[in-house]
N, C-alpha and C. Protein backbone atom coordinates (compact mmCIF):
# COMPACT_ATOMS: atom_id res chain seq x y z
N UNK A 1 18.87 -0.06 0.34
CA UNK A 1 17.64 0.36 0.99
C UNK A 1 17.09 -0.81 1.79
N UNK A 2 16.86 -0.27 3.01
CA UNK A 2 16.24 -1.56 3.76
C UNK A 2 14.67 -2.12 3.20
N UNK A 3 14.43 -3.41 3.51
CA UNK A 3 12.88 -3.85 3.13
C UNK A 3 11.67 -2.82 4.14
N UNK A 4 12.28 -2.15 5.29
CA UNK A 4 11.21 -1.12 5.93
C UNK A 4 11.37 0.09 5.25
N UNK A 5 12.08 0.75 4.30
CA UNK A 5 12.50 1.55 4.13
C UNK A 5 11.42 1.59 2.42
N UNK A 6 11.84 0.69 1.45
CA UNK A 6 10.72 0.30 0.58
C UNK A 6 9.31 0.47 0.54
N UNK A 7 9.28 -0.94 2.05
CA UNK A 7 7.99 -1.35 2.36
C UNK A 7 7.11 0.98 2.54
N UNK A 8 7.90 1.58 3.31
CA UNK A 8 7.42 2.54 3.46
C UNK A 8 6.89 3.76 2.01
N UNK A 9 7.82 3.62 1.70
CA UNK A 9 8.27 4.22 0.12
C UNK A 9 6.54 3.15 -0.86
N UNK A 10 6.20 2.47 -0.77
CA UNK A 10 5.21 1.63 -1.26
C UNK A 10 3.66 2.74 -0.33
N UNK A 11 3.89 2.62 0.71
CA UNK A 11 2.48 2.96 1.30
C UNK A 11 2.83 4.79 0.94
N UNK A 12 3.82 5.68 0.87
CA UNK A 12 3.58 6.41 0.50
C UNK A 12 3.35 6.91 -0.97
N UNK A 13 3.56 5.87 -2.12
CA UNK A 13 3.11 6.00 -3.11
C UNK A 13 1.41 5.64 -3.39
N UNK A 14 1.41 4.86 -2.53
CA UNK A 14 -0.29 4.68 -2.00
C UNK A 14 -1.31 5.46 -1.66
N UNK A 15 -0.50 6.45 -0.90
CA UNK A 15 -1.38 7.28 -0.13
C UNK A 15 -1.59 8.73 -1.66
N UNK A 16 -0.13 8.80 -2.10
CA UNK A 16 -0.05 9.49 -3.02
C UNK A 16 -1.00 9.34 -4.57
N UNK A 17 -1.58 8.28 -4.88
CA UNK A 17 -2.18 7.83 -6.04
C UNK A 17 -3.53 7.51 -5.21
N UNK A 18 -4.10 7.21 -4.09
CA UNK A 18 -5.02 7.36 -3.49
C UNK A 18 -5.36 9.04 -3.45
N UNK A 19 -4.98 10.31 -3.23
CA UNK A 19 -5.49 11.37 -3.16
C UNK A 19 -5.86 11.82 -4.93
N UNK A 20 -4.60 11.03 -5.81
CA UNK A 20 -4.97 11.63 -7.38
C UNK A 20 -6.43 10.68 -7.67
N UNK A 21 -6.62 9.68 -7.38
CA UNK A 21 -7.34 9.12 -7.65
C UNK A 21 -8.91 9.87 -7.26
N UNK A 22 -8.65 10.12 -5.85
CA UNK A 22 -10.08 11.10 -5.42
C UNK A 22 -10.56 12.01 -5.93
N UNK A 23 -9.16 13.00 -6.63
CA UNK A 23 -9.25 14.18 -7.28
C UNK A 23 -9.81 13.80 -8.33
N UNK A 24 -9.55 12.25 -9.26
CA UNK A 24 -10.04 12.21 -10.51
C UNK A 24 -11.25 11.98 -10.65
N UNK A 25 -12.24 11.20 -9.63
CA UNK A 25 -13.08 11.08 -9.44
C UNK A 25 -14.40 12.71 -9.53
N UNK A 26 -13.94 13.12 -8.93
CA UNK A 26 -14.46 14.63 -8.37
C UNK A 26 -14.32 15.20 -9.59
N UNK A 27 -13.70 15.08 -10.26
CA UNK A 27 -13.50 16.00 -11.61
C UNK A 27 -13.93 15.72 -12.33
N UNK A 28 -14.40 14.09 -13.10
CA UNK A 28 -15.58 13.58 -13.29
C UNK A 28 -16.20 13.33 -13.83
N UNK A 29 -17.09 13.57 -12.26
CA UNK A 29 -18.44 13.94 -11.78
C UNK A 29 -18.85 15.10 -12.23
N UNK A 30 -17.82 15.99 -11.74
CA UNK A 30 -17.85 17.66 -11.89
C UNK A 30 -18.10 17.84 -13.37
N UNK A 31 -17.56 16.61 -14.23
CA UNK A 31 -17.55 17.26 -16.01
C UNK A 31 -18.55 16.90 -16.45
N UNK A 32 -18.96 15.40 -16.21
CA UNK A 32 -20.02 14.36 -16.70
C UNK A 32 -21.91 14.44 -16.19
N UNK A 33 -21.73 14.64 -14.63
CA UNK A 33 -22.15 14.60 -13.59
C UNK A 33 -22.35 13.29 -12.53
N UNK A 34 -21.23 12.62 -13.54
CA UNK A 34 -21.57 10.90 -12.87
C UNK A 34 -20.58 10.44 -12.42
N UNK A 35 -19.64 9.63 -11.84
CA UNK A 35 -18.53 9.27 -11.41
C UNK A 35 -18.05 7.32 -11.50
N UNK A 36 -19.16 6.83 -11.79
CA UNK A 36 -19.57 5.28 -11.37
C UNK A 36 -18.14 4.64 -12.32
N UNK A 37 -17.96 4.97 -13.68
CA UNK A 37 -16.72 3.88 -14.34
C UNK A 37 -15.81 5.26 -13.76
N UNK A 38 -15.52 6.00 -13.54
CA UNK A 38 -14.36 6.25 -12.53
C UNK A 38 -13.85 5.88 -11.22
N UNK A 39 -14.86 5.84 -10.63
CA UNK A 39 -15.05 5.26 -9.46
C UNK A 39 -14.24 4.00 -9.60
N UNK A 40 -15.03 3.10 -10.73
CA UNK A 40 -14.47 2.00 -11.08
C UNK A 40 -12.84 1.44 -11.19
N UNK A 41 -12.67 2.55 -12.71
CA UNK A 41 -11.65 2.77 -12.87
C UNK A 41 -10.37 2.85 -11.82
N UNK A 42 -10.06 3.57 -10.66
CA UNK A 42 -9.48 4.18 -9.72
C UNK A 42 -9.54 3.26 -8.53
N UNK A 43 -10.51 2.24 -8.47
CA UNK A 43 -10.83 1.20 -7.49
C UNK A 43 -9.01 0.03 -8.26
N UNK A 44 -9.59 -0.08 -9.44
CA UNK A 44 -9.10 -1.25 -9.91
C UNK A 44 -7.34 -0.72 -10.27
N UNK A 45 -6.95 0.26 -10.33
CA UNK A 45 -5.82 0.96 -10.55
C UNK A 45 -5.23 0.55 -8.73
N UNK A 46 -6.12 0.74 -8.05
CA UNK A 46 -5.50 0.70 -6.66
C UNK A 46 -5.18 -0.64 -6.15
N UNK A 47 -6.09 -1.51 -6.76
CA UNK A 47 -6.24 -2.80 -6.12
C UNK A 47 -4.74 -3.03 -6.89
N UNK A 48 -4.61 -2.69 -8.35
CA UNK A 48 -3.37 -3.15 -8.93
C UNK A 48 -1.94 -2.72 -8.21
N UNK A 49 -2.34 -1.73 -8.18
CA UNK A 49 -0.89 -1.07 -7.52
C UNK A 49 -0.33 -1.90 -6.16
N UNK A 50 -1.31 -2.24 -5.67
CA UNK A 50 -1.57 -2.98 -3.97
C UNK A 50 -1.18 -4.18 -3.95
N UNK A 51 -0.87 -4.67 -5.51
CA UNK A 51 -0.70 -6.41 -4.84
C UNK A 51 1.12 -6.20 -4.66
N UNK A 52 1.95 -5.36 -5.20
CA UNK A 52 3.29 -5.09 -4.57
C UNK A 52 3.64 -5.67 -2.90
N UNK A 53 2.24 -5.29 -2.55
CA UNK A 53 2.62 -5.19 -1.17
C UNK A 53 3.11 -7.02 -0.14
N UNK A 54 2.90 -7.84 -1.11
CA UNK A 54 3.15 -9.12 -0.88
C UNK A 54 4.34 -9.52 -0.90
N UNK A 55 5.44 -8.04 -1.58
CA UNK A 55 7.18 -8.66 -1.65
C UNK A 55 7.53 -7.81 -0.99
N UNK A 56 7.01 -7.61 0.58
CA UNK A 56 7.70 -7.16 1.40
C UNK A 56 7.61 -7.89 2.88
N UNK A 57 8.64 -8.73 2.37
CA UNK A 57 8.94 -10.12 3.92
C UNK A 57 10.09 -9.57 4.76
N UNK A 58 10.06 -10.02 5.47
CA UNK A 58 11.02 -10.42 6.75
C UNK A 58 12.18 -11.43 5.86
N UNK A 59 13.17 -10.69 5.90
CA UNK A 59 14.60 -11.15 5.22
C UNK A 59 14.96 -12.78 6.00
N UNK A 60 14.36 -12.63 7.09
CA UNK A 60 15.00 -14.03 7.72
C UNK A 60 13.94 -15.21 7.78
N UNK A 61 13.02 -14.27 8.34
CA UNK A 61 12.02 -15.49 8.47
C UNK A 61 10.46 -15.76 7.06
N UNK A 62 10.81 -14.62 6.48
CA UNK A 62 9.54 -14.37 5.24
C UNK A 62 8.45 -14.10 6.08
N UNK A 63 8.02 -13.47 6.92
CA UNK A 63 6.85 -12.65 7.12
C UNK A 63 6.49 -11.40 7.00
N UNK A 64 5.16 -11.13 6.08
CA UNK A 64 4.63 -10.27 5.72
C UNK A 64 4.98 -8.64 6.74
N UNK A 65 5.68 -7.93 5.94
CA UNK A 65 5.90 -6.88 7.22
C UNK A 65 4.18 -6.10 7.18
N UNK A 66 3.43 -6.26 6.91
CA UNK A 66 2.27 -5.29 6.79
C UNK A 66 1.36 -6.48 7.55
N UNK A 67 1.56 -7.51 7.81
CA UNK A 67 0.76 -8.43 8.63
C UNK A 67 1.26 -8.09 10.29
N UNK A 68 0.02 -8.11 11.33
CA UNK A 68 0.53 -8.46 12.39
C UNK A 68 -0.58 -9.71 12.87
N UNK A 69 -0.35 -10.49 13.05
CA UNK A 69 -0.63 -11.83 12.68
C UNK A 69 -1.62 -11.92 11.67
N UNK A 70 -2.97 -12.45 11.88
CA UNK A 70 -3.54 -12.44 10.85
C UNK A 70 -4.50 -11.21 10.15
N UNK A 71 -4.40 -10.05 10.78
CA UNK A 71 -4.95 -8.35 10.39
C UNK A 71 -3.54 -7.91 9.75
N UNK A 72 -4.25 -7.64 8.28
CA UNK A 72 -3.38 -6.50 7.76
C UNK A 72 -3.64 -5.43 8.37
N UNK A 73 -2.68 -4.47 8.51
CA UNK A 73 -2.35 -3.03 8.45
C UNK A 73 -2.17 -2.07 7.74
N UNK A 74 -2.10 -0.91 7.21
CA UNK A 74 -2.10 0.13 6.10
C UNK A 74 0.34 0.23 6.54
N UNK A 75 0.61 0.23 7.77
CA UNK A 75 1.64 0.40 7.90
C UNK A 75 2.50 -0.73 8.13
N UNK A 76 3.85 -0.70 7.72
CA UNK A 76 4.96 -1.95 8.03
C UNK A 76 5.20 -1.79 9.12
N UNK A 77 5.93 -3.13 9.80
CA UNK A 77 6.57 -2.98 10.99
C UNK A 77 7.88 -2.45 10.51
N UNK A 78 8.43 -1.95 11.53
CA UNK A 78 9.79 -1.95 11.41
C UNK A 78 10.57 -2.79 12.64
N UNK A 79 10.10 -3.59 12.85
CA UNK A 79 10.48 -4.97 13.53
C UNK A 79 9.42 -6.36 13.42
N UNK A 80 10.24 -7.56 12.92
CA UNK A 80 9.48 -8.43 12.61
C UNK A 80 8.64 -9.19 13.96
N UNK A 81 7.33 -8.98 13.39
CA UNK A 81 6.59 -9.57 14.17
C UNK A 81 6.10 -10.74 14.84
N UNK A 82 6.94 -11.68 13.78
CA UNK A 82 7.34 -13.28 14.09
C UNK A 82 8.55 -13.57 14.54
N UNK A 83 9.95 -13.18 14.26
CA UNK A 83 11.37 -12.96 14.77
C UNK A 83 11.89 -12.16 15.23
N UNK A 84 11.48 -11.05 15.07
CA UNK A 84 11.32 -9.55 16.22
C UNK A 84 13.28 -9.04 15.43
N UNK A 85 13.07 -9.43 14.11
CA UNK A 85 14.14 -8.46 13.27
C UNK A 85 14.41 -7.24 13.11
N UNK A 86 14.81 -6.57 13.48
CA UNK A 86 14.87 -5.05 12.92
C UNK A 86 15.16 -4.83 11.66
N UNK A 87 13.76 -4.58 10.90
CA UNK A 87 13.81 -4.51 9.82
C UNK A 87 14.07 -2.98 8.97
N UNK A 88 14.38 -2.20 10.11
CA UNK A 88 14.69 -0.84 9.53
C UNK A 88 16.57 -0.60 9.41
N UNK A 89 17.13 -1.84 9.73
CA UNK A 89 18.65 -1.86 9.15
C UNK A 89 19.07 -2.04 7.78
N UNK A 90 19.61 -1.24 7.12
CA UNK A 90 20.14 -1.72 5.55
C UNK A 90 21.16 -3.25 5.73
């Protein structure tokens, strides 16, 4: 599997535990009427899940594929943005 191929496979597990997370929130609220240590909860589950996103370099040169220079992005390159790699080759 290529590192763009991962790196992708990562933001869609993201996006995927980001919507359960909303749902859990909402549900709750809906039971309790309050949401605040869920809220919590679901913040800190995400932040955890998120630090993955730091072992996904550029095979040649080690740059961050989710960096384009110094702004992160929600998406990888699939070409390196410092060596201009094609990082979507296995």
């Amino acid at each position: 599997m290529s590192v763009y191929r991962a790196a992708r496979a990562h933001v869609q597990v993201m996006l995927l535990v980001t919507a359960l997370g909303a749902l859990f929130v909402i549900a709750v609220d809906a039971l309790l009427g309050h949401s605040t240590w869920a809220f919590a909860i679901v913040i800190v589950v995400l932040i955890a899940l998120n630090t993955r996103i730091w072992r996904y370099d550029c095979p040649k040169c080690g740059s961050n594929l989710f960096m384009r220079g110094a702004l992160p992005l929600p998406w990888p390159n699939a070409r390196c943005s410092d060596c201009g790699t094609d990082l979507t080759a296995d």
